[in-house]
Protein backbone atom coordinates (compact mmCIF):
# COMPACT_ATOMS: atom_id res chain seq x y z
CA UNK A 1 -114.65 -20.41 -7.85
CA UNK A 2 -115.31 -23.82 -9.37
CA UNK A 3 -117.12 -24.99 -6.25
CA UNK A 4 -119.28 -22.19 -6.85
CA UNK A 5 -119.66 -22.60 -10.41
CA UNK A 6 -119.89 -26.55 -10.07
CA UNK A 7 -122.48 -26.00 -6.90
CA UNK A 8 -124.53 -23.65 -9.31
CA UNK A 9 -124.57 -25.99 -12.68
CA UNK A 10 -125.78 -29.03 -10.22
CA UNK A 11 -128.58 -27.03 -9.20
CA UNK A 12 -129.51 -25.79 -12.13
CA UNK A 13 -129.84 -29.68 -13.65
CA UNK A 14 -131.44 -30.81 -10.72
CA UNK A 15 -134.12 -28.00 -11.05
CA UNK A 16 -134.48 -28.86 -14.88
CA UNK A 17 -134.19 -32.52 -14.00
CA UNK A 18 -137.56 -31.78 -11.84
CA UNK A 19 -138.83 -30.46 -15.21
CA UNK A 20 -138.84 -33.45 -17.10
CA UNK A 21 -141.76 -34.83 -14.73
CA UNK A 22 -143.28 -31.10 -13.21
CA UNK A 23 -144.02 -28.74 -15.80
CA UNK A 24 -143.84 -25.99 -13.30
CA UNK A 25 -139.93 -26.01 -13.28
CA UNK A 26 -140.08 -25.98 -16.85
CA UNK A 27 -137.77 -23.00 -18.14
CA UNK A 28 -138.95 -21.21 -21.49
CA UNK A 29 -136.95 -20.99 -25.01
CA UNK A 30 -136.07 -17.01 -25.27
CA UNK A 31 -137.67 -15.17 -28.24
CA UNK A 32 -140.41 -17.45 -28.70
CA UNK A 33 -141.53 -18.30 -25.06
CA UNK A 34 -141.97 -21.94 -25.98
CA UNK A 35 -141.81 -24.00 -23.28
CA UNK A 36 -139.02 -26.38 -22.58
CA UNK A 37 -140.57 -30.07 -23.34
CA UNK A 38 -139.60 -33.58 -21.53
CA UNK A 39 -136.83 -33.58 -23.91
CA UNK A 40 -134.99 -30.71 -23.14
CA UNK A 41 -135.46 -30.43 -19.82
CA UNK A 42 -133.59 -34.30 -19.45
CA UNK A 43 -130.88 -32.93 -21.89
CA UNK A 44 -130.08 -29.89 -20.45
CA UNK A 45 -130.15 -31.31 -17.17
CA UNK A 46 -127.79 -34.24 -18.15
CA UNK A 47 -125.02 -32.08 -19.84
CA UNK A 48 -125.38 -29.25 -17.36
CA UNK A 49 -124.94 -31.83 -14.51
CA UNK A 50 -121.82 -33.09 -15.97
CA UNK A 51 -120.25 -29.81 -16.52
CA UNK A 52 -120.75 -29.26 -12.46
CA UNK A 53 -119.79 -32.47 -11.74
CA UNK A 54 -116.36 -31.85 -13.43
CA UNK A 55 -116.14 -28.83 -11.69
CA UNK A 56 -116.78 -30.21 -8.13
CA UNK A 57 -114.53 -33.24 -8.64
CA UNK A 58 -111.47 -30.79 -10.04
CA UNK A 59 -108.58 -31.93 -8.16
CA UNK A 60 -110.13 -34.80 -6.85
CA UNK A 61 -108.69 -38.85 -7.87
CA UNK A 62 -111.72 -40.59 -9.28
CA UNK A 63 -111.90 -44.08 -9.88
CA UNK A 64 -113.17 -43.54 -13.44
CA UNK A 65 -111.40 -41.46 -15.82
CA UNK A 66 -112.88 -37.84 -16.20
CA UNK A 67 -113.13 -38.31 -20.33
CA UNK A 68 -116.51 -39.52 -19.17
CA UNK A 69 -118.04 -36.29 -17.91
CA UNK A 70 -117.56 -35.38 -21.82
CA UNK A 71 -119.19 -38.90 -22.80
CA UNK A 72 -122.32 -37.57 -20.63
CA UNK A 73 -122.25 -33.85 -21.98
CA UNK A 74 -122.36 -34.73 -25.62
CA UNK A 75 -125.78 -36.90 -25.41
CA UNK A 76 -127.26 -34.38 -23.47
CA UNK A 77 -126.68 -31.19 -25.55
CA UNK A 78 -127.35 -33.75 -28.58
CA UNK A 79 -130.70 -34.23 -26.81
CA UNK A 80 -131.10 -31.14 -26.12
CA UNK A 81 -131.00 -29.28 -29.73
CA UNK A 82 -133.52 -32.67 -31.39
CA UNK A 83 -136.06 -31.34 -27.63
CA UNK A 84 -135.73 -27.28 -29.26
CA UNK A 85 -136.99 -28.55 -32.58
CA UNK A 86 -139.71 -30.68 -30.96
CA UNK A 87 -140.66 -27.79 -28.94
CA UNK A 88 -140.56 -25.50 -31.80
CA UNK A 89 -142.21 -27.68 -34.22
CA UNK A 90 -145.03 -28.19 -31.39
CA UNK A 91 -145.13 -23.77 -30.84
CA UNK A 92 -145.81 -23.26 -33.87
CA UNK A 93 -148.62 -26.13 -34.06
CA UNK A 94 -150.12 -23.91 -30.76
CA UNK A 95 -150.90 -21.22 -33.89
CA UNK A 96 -153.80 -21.17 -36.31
CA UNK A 97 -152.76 -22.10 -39.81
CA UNK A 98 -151.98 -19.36 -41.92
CA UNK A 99 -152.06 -20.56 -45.88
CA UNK A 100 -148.74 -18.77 -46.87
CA UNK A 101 -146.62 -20.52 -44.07
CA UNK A 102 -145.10 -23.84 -45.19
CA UNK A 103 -146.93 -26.73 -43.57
CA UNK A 104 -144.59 -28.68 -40.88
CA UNK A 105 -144.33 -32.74 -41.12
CA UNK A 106 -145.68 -34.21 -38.27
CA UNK A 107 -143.18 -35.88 -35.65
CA UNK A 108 -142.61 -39.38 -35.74
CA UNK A 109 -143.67 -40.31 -32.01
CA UNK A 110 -142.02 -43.97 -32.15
CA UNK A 111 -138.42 -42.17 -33.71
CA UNK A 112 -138.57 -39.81 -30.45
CA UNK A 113 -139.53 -43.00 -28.02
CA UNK A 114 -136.64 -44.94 -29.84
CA UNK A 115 -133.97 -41.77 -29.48
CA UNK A 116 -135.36 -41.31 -25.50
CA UNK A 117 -135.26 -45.26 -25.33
CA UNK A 118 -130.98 -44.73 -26.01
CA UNK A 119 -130.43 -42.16 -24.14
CA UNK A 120 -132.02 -43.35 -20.58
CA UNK A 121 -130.12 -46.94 -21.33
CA UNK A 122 -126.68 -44.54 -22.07
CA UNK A 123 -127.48 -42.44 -19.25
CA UNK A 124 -127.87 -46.12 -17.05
CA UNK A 125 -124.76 -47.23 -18.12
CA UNK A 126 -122.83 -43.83 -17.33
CA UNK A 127 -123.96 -44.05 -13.97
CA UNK A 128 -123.03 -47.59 -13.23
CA UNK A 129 -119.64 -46.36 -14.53
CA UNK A 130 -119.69 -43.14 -12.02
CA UNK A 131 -121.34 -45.56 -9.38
CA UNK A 132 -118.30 -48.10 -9.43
């Protein structure tokens, strides 16, 4: 059952890995029908993947220790919740301004570059951990 689980989880973050770069893979936020942005889609996809790559390598000796499938699912879910209030912030931009709603700061674009700018450099040196 974990192969199957594991098998399913992979696919599922390579299919929202695909989103990050193809907006037609892009998955959409229930309730609001927000679309999943760049953000989400690469931290889904990277804590996903980890979960099904720590069920596919169950049982197996790796040459790493398995601590760091956690060390690549916290980032990602982390990544994940700051992409769902990016995307939410920009759905509710998508609507004209009503006067009695609170008015929404804008996002700091070099912040997000800076957080994405971490998280591809910790996602590098994961993988040159998994790769050895």
């Amino acid at each position: 059952m974990r192969i199957v689980f594991g098998g399913f989880a992979v696919l599922l973050a390579a299919s929202m890995l695909a989103g990050i770069w193809v907006p037609r893979f892009r998955i959409c936020w229930k309730g609001s029908g927000a679309p999943f942005g760049w953000l989400s889609s690469a931290g889904f996809a990277l804590g996903i993947g980890a979960v099904g790559a720590a069920l596919l390598t169950d049982g197996i000796r790796l040459p790493f220790p398995r601590v760091w499938f956690a060390v690549a699912f916290v980032p990602g879910w982390i990544c994940a919740a700051i992409g769902w209030g990016i995307d939410a912030n920009e759905h509710r931009r998508s609507f004209p301004r009503v006067d009695r709603l609170p008015t929404v700061r804008p996002i700091n674009k070099a912040a997000n570059l800076a957080l994405a700018l971490v998280l591809v450099i910790a996602a590098a040196i994961l993988a040159n951990f998994l790769l050895l």
